[in-house]
C-alpha atoms as a PDB file:
ATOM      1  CA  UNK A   1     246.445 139.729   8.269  1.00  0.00           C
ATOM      2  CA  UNK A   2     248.087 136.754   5.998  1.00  0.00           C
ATOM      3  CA  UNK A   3     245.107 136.661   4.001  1.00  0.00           C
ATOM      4  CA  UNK A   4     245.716 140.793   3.152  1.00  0.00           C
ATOM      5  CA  UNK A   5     249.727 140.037   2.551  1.00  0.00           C
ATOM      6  CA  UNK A   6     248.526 137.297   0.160  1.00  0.00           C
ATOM      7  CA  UNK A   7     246.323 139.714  -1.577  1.00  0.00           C
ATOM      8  CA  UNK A   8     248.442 142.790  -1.962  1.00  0.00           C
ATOM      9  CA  UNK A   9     251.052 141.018  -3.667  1.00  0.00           C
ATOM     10  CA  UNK A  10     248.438 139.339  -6.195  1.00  0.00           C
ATOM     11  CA  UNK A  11     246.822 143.027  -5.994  1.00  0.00           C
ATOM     12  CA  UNK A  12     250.272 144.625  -7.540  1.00  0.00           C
ATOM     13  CA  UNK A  13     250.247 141.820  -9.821  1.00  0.00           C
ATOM     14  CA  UNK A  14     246.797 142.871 -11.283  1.00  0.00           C
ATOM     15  CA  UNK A  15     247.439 146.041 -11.741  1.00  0.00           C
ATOM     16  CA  UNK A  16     251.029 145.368 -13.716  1.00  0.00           C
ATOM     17  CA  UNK A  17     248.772 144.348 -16.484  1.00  0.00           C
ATOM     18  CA  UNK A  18     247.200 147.883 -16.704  1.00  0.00           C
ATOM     19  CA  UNK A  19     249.870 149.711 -18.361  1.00  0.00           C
ATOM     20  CA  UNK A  20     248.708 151.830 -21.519  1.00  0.00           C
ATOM     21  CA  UNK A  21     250.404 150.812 -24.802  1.00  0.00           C
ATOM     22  CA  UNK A  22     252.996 152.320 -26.428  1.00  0.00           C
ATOM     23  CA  UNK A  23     250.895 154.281 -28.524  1.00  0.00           C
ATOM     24  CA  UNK A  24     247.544 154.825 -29.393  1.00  0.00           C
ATOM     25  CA  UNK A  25     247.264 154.497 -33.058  1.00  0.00           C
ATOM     26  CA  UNK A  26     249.534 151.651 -34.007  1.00  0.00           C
ATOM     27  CA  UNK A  27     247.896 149.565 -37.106  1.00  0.00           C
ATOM     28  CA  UNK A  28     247.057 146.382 -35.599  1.00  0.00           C
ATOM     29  CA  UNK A  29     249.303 143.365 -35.878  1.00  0.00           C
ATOM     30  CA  UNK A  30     247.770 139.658 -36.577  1.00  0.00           C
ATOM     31  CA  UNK A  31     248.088 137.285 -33.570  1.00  0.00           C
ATOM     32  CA  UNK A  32     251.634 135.919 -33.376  1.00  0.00           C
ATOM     33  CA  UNK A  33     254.281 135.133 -30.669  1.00  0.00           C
ATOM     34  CA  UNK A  34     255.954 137.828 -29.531  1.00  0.00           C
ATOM     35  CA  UNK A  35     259.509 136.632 -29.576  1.00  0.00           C
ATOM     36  CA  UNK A  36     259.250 136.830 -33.595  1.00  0.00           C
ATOM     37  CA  UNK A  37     258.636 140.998 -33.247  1.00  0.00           C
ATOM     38  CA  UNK A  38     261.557 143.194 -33.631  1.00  0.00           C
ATOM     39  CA  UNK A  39     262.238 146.440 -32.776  1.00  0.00           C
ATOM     40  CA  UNK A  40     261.864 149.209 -35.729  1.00  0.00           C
ATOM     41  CA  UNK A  41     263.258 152.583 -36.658  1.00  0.00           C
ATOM     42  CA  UNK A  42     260.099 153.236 -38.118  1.00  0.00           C
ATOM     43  CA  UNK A  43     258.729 153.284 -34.998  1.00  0.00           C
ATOM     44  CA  UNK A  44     256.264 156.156 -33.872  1.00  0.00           C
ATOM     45  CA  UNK A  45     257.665 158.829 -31.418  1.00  0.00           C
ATOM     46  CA  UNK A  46     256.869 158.238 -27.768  1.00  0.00           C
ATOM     47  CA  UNK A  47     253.739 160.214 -26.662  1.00  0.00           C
ATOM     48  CA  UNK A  48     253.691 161.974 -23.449  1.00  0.00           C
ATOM     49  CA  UNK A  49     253.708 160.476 -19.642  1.00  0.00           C
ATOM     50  CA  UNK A  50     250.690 158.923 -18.966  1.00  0.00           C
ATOM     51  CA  UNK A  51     249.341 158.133 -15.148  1.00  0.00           C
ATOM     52  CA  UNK A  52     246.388 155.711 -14.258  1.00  0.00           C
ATOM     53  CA  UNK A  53     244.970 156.045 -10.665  1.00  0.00           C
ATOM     54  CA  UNK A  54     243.381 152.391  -9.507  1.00  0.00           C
ATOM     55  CA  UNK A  55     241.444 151.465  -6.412  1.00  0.00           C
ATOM     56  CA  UNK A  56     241.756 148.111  -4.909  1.00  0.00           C
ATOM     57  CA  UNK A  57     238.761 146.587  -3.503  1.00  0.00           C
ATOM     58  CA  UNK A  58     238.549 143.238  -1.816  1.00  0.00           C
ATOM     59  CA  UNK A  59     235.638 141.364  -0.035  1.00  0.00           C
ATOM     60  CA  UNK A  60     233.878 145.006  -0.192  1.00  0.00           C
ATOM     61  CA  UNK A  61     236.674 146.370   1.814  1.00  0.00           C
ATOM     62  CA  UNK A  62     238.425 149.528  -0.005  1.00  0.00           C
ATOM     63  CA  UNK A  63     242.104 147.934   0.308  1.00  0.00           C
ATOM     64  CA  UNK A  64     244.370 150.103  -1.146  1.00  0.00           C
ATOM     65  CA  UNK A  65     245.241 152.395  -4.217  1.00  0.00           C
ATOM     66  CA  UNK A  66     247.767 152.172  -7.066  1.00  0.00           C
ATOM     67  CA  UNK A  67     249.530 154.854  -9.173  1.00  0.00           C
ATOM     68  CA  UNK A  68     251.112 153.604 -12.544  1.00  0.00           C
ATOM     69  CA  UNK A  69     253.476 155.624 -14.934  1.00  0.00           C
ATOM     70  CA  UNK A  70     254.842 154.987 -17.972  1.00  0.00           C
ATOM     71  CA  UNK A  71     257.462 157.275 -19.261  1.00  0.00           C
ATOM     72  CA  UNK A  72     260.084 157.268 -22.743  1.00  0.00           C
ATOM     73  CA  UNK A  73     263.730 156.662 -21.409  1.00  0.00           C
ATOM     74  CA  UNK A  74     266.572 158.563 -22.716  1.00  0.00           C
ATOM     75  CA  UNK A  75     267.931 157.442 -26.220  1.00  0.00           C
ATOM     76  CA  UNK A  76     265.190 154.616 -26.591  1.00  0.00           C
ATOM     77  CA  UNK A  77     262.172 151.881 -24.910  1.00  0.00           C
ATOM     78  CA  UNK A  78     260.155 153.036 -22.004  1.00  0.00           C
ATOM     79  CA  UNK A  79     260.011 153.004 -18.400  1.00  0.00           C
ATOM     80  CA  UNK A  80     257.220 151.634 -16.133  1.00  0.00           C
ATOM     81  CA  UNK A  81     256.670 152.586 -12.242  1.00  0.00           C
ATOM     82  CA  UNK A  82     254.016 151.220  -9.720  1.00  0.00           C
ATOM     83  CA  UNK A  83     253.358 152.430  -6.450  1.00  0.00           C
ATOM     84  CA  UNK A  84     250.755 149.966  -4.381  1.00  0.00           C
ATOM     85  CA  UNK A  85     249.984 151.129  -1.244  1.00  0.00           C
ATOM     86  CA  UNK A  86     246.896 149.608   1.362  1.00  0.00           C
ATOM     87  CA  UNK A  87     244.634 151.859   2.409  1.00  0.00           C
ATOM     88  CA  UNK A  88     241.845 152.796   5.582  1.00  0.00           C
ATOM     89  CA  UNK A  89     241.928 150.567   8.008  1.00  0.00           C
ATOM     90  CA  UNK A  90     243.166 147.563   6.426  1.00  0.00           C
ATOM     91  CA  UNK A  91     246.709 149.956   6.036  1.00  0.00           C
ATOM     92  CA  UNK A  92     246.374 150.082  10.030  1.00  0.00           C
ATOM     93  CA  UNK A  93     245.942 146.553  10.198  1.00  0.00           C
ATOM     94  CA  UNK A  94     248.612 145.690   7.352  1.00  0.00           C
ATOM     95  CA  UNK A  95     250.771 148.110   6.335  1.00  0.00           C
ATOM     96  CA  UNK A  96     251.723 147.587   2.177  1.00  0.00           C
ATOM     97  CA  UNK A  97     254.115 149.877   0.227  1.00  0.00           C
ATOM     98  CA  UNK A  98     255.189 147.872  -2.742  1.00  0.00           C
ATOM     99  CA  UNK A  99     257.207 149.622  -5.761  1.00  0.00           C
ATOM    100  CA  UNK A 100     257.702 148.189  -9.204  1.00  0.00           C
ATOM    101  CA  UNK A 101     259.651 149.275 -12.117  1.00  0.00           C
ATOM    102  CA  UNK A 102     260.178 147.403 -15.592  1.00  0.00           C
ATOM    103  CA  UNK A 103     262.188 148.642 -18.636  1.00  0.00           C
ATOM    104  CA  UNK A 104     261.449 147.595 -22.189  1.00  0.00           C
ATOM    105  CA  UNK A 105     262.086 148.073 -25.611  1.00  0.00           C
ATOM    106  CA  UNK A 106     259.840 149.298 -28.431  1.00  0.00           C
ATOM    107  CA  UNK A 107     259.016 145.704 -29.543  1.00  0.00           C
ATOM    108  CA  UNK A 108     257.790 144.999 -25.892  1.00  0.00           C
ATOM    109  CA  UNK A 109     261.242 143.151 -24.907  1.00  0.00           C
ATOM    110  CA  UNK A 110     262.196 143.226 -20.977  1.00  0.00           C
ATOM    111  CA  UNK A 111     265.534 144.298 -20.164  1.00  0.00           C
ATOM    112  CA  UNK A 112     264.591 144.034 -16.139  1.00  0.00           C
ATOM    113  CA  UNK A 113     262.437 144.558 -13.244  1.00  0.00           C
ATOM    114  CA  UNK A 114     262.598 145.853  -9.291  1.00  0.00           C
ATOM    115  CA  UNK A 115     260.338 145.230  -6.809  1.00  0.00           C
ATOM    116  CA  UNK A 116     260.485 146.617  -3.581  1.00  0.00           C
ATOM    117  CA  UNK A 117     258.381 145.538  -1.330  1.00  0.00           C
ATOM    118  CA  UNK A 118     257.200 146.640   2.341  1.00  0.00           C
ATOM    119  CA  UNK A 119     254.175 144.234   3.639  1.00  0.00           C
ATOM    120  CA  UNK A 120     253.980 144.198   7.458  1.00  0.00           C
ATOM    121  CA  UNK A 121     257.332 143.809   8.821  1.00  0.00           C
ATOM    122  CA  UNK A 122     258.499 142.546   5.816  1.00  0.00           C
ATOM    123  CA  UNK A 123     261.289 144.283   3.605  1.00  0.00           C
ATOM    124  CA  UNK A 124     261.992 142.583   0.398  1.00  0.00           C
ATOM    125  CA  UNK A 125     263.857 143.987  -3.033  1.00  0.00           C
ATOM    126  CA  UNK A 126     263.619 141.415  -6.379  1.00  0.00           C
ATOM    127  CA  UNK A 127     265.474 142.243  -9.296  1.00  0.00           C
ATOM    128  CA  UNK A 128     264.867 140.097 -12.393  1.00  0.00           C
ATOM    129  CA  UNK A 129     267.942 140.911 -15.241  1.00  0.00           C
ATOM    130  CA  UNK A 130     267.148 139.584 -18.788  1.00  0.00           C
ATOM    131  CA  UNK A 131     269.596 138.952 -21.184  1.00  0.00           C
ATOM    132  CA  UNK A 132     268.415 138.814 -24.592  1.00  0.00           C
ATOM    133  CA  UNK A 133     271.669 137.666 -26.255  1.00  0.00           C
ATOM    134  CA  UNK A 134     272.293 134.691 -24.231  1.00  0.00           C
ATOM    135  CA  UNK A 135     268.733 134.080 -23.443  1.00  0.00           C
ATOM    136  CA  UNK A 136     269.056 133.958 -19.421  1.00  0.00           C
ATOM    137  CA  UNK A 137     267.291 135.343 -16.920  1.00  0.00           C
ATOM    138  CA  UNK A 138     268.772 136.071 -13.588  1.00  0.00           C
ATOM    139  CA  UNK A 139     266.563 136.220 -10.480  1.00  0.00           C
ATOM    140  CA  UNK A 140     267.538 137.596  -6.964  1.00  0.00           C
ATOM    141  CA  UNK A 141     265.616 138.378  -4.073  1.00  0.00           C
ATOM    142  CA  UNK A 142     266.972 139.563  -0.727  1.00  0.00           C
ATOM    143  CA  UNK A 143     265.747 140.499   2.378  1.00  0.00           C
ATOM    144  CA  UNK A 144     266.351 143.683   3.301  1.00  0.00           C
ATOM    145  CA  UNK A 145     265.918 143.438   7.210  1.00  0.00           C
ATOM    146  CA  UNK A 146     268.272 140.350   7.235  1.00  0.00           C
ATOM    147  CA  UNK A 147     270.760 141.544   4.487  1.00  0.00           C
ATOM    148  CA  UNK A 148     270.599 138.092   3.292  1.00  0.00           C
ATOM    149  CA  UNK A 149     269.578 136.833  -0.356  1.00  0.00           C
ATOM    150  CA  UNK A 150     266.182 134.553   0.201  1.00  0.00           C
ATOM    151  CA  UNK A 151     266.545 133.098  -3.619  1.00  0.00           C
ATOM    152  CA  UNK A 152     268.737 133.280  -6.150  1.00  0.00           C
ATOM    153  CA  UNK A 153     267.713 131.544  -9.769  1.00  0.00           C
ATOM    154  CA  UNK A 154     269.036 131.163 -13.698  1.00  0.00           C
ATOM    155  CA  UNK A 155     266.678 129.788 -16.177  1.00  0.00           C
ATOM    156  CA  UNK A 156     266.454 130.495 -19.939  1.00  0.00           C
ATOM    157  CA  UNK A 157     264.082 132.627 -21.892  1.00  0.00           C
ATOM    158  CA  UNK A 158     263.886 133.485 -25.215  1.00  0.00           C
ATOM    159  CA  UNK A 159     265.420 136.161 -27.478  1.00  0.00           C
ATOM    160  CA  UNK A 160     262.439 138.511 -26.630  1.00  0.00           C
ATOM    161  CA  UNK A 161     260.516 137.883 -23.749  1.00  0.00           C
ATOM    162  CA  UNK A 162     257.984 139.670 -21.546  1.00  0.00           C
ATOM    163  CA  UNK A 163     257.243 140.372 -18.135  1.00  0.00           C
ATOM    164  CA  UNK A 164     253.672 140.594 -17.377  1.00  0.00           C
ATOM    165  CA  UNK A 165     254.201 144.180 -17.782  1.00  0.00           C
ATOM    166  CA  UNK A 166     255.212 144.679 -20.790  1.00  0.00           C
ATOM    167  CA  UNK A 167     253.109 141.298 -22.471  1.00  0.00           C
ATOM    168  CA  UNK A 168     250.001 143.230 -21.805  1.00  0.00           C
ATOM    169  CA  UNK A 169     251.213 146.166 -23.104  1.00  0.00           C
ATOM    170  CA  UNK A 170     251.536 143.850 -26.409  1.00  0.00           C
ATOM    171  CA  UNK A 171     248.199 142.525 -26.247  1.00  0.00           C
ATOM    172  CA  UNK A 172     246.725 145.881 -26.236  1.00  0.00           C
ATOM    173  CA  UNK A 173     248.824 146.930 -29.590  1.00  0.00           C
ATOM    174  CA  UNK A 174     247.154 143.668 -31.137  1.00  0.00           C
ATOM    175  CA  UNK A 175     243.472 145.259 -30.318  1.00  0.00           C
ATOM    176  CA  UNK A 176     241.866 141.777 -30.730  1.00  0.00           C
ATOM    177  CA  UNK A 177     238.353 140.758 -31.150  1.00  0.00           C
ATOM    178  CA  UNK A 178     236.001 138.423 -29.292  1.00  0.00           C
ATOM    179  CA  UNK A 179     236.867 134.952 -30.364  1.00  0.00           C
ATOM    180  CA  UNK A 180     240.238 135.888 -30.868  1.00  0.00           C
ATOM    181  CA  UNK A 181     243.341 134.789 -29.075  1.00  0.00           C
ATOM    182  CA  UNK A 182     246.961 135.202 -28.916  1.00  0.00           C
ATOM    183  CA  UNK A 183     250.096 133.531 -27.048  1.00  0.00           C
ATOM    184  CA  UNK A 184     252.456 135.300 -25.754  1.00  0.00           C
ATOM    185  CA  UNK A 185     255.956 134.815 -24.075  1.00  0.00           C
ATOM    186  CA  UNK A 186     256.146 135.707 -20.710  1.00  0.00           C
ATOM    187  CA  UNK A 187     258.634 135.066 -17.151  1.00  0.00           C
ATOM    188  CA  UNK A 188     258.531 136.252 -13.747  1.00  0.00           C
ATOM    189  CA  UNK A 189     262.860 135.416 -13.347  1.00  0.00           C
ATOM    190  CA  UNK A 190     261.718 132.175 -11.848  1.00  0.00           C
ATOM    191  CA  UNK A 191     259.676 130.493 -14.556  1.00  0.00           C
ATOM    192  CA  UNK A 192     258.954 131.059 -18.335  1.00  0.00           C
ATOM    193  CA  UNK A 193     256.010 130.299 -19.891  1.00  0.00           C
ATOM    194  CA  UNK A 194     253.874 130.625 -23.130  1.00  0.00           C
ATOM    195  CA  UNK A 195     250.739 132.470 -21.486  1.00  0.00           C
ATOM    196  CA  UNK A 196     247.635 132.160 -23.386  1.00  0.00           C
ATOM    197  CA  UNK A 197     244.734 135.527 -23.133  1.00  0.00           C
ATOM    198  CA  UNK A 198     241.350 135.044 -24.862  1.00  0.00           C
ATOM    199  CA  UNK A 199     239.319 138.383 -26.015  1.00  0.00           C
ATOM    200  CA  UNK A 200     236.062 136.716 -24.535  1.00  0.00           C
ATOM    201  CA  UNK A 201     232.955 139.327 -24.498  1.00  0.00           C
ATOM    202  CA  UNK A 202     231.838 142.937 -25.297  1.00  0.00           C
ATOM    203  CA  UNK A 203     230.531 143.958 -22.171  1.00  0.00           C
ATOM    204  CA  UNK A 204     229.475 147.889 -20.480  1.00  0.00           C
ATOM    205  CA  UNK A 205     231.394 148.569 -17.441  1.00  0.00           C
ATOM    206  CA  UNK A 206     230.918 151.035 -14.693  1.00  0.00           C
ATOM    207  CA  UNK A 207     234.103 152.443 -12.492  1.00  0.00           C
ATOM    208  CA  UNK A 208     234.789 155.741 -11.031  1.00  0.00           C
ATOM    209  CA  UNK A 209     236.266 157.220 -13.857  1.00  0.00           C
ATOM    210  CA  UNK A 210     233.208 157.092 -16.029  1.00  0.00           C
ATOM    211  CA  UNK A 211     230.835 154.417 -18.138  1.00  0.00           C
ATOM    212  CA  UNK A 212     232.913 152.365 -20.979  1.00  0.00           C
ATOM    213  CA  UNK A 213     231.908 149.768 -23.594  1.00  0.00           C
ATOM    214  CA  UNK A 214     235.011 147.280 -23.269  1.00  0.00           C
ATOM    215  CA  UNK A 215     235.599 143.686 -24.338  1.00  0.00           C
ATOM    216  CA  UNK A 216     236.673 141.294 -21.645  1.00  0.00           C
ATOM    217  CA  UNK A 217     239.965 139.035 -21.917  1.00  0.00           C
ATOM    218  CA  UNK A 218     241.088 136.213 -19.591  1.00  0.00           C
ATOM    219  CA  UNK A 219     244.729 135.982 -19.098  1.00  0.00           C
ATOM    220  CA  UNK A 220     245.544 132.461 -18.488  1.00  0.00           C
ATOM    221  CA  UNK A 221     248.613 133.115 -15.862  1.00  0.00           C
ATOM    222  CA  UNK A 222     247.275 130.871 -12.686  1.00  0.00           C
ATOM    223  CA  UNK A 223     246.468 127.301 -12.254  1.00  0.00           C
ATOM    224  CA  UNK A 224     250.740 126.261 -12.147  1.00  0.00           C
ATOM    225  CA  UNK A 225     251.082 128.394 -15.156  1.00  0.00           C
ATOM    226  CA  UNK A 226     253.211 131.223 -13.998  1.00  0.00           C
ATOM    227  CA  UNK A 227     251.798 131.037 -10.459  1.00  0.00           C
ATOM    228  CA  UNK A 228     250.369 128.194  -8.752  1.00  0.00           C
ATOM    229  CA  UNK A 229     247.977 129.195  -6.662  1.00  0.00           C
ATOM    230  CA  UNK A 230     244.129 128.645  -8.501  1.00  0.00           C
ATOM    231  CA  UNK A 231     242.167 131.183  -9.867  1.00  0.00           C
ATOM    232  CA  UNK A 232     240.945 133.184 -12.879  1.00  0.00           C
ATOM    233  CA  UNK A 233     241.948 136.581 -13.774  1.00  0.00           C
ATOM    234  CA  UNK A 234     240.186 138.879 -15.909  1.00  0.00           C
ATOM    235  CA  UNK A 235     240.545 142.547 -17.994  1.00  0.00           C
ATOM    236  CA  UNK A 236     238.078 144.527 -19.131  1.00  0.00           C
ATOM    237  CA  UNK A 237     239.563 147.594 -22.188  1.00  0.00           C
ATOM    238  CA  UNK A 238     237.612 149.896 -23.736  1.00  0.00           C
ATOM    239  CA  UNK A 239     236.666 148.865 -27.071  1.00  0.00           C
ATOM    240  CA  UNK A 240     238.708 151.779 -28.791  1.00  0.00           C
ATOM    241  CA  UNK A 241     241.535 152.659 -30.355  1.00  0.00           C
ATOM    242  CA  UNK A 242     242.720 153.659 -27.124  1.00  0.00           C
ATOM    243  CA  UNK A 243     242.154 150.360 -25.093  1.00  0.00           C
ATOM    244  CA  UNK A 244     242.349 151.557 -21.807  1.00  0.00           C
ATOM    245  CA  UNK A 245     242.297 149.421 -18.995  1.00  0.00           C
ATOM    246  CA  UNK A 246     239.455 150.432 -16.694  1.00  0.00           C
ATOM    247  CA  UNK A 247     239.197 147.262 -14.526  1.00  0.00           C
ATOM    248  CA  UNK A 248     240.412 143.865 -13.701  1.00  0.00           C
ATOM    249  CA  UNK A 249     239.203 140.974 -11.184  1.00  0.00           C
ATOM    250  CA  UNK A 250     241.385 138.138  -9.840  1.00  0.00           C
ATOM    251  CA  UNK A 251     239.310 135.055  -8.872  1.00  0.00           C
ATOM    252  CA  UNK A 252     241.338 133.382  -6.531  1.00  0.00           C
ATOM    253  CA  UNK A 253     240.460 129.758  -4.196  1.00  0.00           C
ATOM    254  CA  UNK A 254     240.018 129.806  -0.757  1.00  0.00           C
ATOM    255  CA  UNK A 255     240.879 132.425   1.781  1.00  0.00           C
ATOM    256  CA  UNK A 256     242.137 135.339  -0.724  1.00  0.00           C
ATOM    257  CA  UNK A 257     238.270 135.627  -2.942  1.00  0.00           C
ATOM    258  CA  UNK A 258     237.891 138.244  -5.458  1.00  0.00           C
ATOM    259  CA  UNK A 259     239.968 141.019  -5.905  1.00  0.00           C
ATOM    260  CA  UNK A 260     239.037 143.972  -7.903  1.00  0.00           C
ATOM    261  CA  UNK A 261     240.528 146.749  -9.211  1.00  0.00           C
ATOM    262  CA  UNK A 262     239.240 149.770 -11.187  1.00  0.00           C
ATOM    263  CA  UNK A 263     240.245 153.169 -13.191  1.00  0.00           C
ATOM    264  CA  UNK A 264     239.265 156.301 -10.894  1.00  0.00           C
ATOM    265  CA  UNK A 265     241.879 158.635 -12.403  1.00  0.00           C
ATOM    266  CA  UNK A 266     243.622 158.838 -15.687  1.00  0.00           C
ATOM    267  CA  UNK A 267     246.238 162.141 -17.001  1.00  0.00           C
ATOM    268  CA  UNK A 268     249.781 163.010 -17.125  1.00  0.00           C
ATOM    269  CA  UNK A 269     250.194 163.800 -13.867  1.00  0.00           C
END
């Protein structure tokens, strides 16, 4: 059962990096750190809700399913939600209900995250706060069974940073090539890094949705990057304007193994 807490939470981790860009038909944008993008008034108008429906499959086990929404806030930037919850018999095993929600700007800039988090008899809420004028980040977790705060961190960031969230979202506005890669500024509250993703291969991929010519990037976030634990992780988008995410893979050491997730569902609803 420690080995399925360890891979739910890298599970809802994957599937953060799904989230549809801002909008389909943005001219793309030469490789280039994100913290150098600002937001525009010449900006396109949001489209409408999207929703993405993902299994979660691990060791050949159906694990769980995910439900991600992305949504225009009031006045300006967007919204992201997550719902993660296990599934079958591993939920009777392991029960996981984990809920994330990150706001950001029109240039990709984080303004925060939550994550709530029920694994087991675990109850856990994280908020990260970024602020972009003073370039700090403020991390608390608590847990919720305990009323007690389990960490509390400050580090700095830069003017415009990410969360994993919202740096994918970025790379998908860039549409990149194979060969082609970009840096990117990214933090999790605890650490901040400068992630690297490679466009890697054109390749044909299968998933219950349907049959979709993507290209295949590797996000370099593992290996005491952002997290320490080893592994590789992987994300297959169509090879269109609209780069939808239709599956990812987390290649992890010794006992978690591969995790995959793919599309099954995709509308406004």
């Amino acid at each position: 059962m420690l080995d399925y807490a360890v891979q739910s939470r890298l599970a809802a981790l994957g599937l953060l990096l799904l989230l549809p860009p801002q909008w389909a038909q943005q001219s793309p944008t030469p490789p280039a750190q994100a913290s150098t993008v600002q937001p525009s008034a010449a900006d396109p108008p949001p489209p409408p809700v999207e929703v993405l429906h993902y299994g979660i499959e691990w060791r050949l086990v159906r694990a769980g399913v995910a439900h991600l929404a992305r949504s225009p806030r009031s006045g300006a930037g967007w919204e992201a939600k997550l719902e993660i919850q296990s599934a079958g018999l591993v939920s009777k095993l392991y029960r996981v209900k984990d809920d994330y929600r990150v706001l950001y700007d029109s240039a990709f800039c984080a303004s925060g995250t939550t994550m709530t988090a029920e694994e087991g008899s675990r109850r856990r809420e994280t908020t990260v706060t970024l602020d972009r004028q003073n370039q700090k980040s403020h991390y608390l977790e608590r847990d919720l069974v305990k009323d007690a705060v389990v960490l509390e961190k400050n580090i700095e960031v830069p003017g415009c940073v990410h969360d994993v969230v919202a740096a994918l979202v970025r790379l998908r506005s860039l549409k990149l090539k194979p060969g082609q890669t970009v840096q990117l500024p990214v933090t999790d509250g605890k650490k901040s890094i400068t992630a690297r993703v490679e466009a890697q291969e054109k390749e044909t991929v299968k998933t219950p949705s349907g049959t979709y010519d993507t290209i295949r990037f590797e996000a370099h976030l593992f290996n005491d990057v952002l997290y320490k634990r080893s592994g590789r992780l992987f994300i297959w988008l169509t090879n269109d304007d609209k780069q939808i995410p239709v599956q990812i893979r987390a290649k992890l050491s010794f006992p978690v193994g591969t995790i995959s997730l793919q599309l099954e569902k995709m509308g406004n609803s």
